[in-house]
C-alpha atoms as a PDB file:
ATOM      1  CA  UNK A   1    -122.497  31.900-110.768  1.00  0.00           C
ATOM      2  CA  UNK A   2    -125.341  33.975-112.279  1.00  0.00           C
ATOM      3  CA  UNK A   3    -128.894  33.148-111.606  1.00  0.00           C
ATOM      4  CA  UNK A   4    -129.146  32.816-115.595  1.00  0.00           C
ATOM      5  CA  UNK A   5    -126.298  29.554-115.264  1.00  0.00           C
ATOM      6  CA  UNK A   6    -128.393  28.485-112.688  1.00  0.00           C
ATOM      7  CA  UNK A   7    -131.660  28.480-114.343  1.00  0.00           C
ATOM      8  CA  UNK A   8    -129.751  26.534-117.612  1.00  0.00           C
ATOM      9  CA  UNK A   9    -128.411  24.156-114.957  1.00  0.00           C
ATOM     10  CA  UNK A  10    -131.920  23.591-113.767  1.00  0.00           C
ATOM     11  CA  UNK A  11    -133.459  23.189-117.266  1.00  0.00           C
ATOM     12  CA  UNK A  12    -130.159  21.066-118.697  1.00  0.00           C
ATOM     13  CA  UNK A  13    -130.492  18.696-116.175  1.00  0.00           C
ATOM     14  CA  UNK A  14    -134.134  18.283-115.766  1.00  0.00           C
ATOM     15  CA  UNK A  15    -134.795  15.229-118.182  1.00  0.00           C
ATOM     16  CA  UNK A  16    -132.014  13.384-116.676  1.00  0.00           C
ATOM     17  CA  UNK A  17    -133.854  13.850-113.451  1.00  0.00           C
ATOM     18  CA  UNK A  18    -136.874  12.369-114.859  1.00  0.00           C
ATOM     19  CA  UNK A  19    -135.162   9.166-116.007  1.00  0.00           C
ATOM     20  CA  UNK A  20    -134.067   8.504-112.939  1.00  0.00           C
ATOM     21  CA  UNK A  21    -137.242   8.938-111.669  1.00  0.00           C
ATOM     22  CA  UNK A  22    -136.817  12.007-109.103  1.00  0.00           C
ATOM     23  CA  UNK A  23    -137.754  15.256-109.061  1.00  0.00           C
ATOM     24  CA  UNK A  24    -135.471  18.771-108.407  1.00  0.00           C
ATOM     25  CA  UNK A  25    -136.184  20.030-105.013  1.00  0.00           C
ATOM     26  CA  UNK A  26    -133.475  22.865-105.296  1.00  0.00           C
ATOM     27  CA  UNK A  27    -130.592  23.741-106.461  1.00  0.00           C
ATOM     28  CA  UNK A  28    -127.665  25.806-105.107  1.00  0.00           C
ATOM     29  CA  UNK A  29    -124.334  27.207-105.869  1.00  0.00           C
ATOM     30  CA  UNK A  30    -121.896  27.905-103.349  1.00  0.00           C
ATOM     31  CA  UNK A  31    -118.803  29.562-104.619  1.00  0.00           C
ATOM     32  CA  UNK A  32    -116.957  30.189-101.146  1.00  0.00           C
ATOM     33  CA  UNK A  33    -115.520  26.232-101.330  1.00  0.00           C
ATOM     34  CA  UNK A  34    -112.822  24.914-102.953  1.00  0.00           C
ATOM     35  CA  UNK A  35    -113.323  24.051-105.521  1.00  0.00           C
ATOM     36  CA  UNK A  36    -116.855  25.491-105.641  1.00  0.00           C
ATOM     37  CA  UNK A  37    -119.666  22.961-105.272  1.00  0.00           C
ATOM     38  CA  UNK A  38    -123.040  22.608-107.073  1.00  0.00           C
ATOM     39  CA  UNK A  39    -125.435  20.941-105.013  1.00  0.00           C
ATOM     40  CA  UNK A  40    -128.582  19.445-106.558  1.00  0.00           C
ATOM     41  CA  UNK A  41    -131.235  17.982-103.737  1.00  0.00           C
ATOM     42  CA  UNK A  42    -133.451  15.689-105.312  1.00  0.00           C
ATOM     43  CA  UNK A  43    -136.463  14.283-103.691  1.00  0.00           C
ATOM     44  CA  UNK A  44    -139.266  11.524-104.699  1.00  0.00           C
ATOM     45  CA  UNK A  45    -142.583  10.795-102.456  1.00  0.00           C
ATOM     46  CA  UNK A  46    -141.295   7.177-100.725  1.00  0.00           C
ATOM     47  CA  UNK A  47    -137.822   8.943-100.188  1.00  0.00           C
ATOM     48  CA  UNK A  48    -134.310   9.266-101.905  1.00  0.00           C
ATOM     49  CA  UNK A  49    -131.464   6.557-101.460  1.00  0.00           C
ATOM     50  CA  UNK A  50    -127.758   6.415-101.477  1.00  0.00           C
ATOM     51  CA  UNK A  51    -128.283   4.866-104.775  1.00  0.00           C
ATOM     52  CA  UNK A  52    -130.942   7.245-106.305  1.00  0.00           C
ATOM     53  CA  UNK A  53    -127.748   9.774-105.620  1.00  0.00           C
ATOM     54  CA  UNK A  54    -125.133   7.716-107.292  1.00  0.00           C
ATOM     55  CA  UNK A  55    -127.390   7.592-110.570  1.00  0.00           C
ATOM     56  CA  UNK A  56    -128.358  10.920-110.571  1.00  0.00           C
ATOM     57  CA  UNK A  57    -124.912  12.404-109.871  1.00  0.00           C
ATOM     58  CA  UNK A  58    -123.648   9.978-112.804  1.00  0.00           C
ATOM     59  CA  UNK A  59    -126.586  10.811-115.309  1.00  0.00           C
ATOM     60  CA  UNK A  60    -126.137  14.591-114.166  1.00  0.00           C
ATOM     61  CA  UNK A  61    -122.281  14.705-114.452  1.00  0.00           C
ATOM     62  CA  UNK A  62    -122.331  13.525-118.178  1.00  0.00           C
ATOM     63  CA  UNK A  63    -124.502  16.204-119.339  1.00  0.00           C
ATOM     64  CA  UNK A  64    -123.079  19.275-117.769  1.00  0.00           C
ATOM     65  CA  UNK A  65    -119.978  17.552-119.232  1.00  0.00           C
ATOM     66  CA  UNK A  66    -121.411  17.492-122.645  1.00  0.00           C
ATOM     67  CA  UNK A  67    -123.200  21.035-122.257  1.00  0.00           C
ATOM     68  CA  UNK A  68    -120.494  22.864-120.025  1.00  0.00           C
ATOM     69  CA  UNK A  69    -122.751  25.383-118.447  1.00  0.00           C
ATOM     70  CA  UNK A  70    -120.324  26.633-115.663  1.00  0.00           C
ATOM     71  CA  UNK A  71    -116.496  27.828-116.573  1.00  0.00           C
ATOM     72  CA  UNK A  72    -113.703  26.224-114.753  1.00  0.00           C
ATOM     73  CA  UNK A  73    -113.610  23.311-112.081  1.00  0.00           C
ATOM     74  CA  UNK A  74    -116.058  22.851-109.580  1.00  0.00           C
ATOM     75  CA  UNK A  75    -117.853  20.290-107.217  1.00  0.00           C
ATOM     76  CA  UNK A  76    -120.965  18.274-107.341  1.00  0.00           C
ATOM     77  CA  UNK A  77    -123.068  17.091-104.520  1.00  0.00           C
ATOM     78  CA  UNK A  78    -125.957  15.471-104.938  1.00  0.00           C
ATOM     79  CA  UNK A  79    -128.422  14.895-101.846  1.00  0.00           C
ATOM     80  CA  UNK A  80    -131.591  14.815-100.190  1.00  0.00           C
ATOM     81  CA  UNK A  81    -133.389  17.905 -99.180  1.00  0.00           C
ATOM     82  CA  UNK A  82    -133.264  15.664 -95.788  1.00  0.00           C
ATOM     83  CA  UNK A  83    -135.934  13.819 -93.705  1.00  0.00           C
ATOM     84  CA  UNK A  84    -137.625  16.768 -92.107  1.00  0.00           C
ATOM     85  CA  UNK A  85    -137.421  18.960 -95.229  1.00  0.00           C
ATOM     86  CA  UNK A  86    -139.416  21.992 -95.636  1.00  0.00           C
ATOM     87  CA  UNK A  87    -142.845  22.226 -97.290  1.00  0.00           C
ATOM     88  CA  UNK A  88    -142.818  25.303-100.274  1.00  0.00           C
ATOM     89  CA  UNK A  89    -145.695  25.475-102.227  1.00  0.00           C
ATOM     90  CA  UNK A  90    -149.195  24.544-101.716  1.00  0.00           C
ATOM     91  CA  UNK A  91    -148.526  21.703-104.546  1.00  0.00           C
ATOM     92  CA  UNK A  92    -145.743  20.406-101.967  1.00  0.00           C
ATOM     93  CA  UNK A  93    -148.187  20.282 -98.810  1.00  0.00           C
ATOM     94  CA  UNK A  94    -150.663  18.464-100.896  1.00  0.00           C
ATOM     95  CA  UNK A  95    -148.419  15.727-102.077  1.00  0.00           C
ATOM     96  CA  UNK A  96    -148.105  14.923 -98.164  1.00  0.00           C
ATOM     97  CA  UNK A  97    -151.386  14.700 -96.871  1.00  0.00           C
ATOM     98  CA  UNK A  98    -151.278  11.814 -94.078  1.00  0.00           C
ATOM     99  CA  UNK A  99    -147.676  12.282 -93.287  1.00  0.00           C
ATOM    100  CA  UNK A 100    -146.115  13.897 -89.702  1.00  0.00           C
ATOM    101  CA  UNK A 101    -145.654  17.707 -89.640  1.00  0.00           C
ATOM    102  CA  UNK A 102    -144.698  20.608 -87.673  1.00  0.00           C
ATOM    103  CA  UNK A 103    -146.555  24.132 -88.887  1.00  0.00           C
ATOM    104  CA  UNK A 104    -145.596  27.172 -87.236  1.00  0.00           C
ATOM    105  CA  UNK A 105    -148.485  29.923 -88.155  1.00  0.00           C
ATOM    106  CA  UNK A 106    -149.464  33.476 -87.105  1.00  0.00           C
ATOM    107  CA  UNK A 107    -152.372  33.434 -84.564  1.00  0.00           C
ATOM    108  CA  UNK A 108    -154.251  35.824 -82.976  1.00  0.00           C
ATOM    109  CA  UNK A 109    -152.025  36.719 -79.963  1.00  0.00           C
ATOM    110  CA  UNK A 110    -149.703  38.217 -82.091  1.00  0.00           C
ATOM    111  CA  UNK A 111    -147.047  35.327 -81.670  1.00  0.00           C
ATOM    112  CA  UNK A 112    -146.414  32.048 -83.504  1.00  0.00           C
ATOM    113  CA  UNK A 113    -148.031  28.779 -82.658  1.00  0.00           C
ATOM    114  CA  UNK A 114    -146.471  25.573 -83.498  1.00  0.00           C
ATOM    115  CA  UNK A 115    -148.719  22.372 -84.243  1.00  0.00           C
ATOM    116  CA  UNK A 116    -147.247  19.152 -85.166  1.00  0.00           C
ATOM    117  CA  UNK A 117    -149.151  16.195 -86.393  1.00  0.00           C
ATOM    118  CA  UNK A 118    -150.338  14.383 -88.982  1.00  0.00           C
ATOM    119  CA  UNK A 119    -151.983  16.179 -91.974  1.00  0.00           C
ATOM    120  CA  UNK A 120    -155.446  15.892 -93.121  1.00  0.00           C
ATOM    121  CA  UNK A 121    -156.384  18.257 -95.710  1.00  0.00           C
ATOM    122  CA  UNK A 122    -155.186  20.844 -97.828  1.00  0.00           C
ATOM    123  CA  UNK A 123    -157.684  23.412 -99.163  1.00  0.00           C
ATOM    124  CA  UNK A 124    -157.560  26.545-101.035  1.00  0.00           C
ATOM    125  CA  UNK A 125    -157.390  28.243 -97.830  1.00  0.00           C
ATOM    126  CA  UNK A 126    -156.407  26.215 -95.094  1.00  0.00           C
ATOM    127  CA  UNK A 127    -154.412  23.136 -93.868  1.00  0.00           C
ATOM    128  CA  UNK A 128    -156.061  20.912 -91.349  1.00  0.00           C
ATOM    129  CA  UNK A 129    -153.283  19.441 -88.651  1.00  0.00           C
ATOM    130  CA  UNK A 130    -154.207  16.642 -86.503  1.00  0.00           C
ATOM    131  CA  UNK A 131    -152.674  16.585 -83.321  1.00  0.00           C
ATOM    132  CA  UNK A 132    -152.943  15.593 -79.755  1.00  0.00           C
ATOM    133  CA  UNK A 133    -153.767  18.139 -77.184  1.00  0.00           C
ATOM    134  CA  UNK A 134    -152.873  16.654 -73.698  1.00  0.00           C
ATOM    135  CA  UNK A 135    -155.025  13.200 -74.020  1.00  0.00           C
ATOM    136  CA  UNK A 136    -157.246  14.329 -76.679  1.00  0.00           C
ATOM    137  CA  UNK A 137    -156.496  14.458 -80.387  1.00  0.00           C
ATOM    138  CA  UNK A 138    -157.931  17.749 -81.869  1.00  0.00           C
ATOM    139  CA  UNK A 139    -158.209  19.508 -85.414  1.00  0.00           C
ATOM    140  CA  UNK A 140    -156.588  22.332 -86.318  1.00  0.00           C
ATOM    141  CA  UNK A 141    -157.361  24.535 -89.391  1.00  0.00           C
ATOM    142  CA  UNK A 142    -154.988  27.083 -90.156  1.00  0.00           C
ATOM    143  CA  UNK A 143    -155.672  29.503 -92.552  1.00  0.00           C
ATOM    144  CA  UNK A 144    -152.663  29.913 -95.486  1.00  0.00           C
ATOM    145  CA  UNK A 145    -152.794  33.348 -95.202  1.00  0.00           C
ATOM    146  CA  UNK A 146    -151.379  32.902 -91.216  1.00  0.00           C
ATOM    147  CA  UNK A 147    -148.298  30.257 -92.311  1.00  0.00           C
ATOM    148  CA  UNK A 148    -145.069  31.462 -91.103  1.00  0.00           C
ATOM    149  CA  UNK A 149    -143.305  27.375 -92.535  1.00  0.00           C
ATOM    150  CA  UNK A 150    -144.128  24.088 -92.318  1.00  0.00           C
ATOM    151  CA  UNK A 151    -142.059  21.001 -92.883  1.00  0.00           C
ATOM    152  CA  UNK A 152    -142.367  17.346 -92.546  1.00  0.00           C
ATOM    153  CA  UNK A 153    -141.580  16.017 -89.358  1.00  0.00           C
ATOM    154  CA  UNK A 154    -140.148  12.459 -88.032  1.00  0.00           C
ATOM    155  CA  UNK A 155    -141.877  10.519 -85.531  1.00  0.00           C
ATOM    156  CA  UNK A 156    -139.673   8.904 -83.223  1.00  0.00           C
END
């Protein structure tokens, strides 16, 4: 499938996503199954159910049914991005300020350090990281510039 389909998949199915109250988190094609399957991973902030799936994949079905995008049969999956999901865009790491997560940045020794913990703040140039440090919780501002990835993590 060409990037172009893609990006029509993308835009056909982005008011149906709306409805249902969810937002696209990606979007992939994979054309080495059989059939092939188009996989849509939809996310919301307090988390995506079986049933959020169900209504998407329904509402989402009918109208690349109606608009036929992508020639001949394929499959479509329609999932979470998955409970310790990775953060993209600054936009992304804002909208999860207070929750768990694990940051792997550049430091100064020339090897990456991981910090996990909850986050505090998100700034133009840094992300603050609380985490404990032995027996003492302690702040950690890492610059943006220095991420290597970040995602959300689970506390068990």
């Amino acid at each position: 499938m060409s990037s172009n389909v893609l990006t029509q998949v993308r835009e056909l199915v982005q008011p149906s996503l709306t409805q249902c109250g969810v937002e696209l988190f990606d979007a992939h094609w994979d054309g080495r199954t059989t059939p092939p399957t188009l996989r849509l991973l939809i996310d919301r902030f307090e988390g995506v159910s079986l049933d959020d799936c169900e209504r998407v994949s329904a509402a989402v079905a009918a109208v690349l049914d109606a608009h036929d995008p992508i020639t001949g049969a394929y499959q479509l999956e329609v999932s979470s991005p998955g409970a310790e999901r990775p953060l993209r865009d600054i936009d992304d790491w804002r909208r999860h300020v207070g929750r768990r997560v694990n940051v792997r940045y550049r430091s100064g020794e020339g090897t990456d350090t991981v910090v996990e913990g909850t986050l505090l703040a998100v700034a133009a140039d840094t992300v603050e990281v609380e985490s404990r440090d032995r027996r003492r919780i302690v702040s950690v501002a890492v610059p943006i510039a220095d991420l290597v990835s970040g995602r959300l993590a689970v506390s068990i």
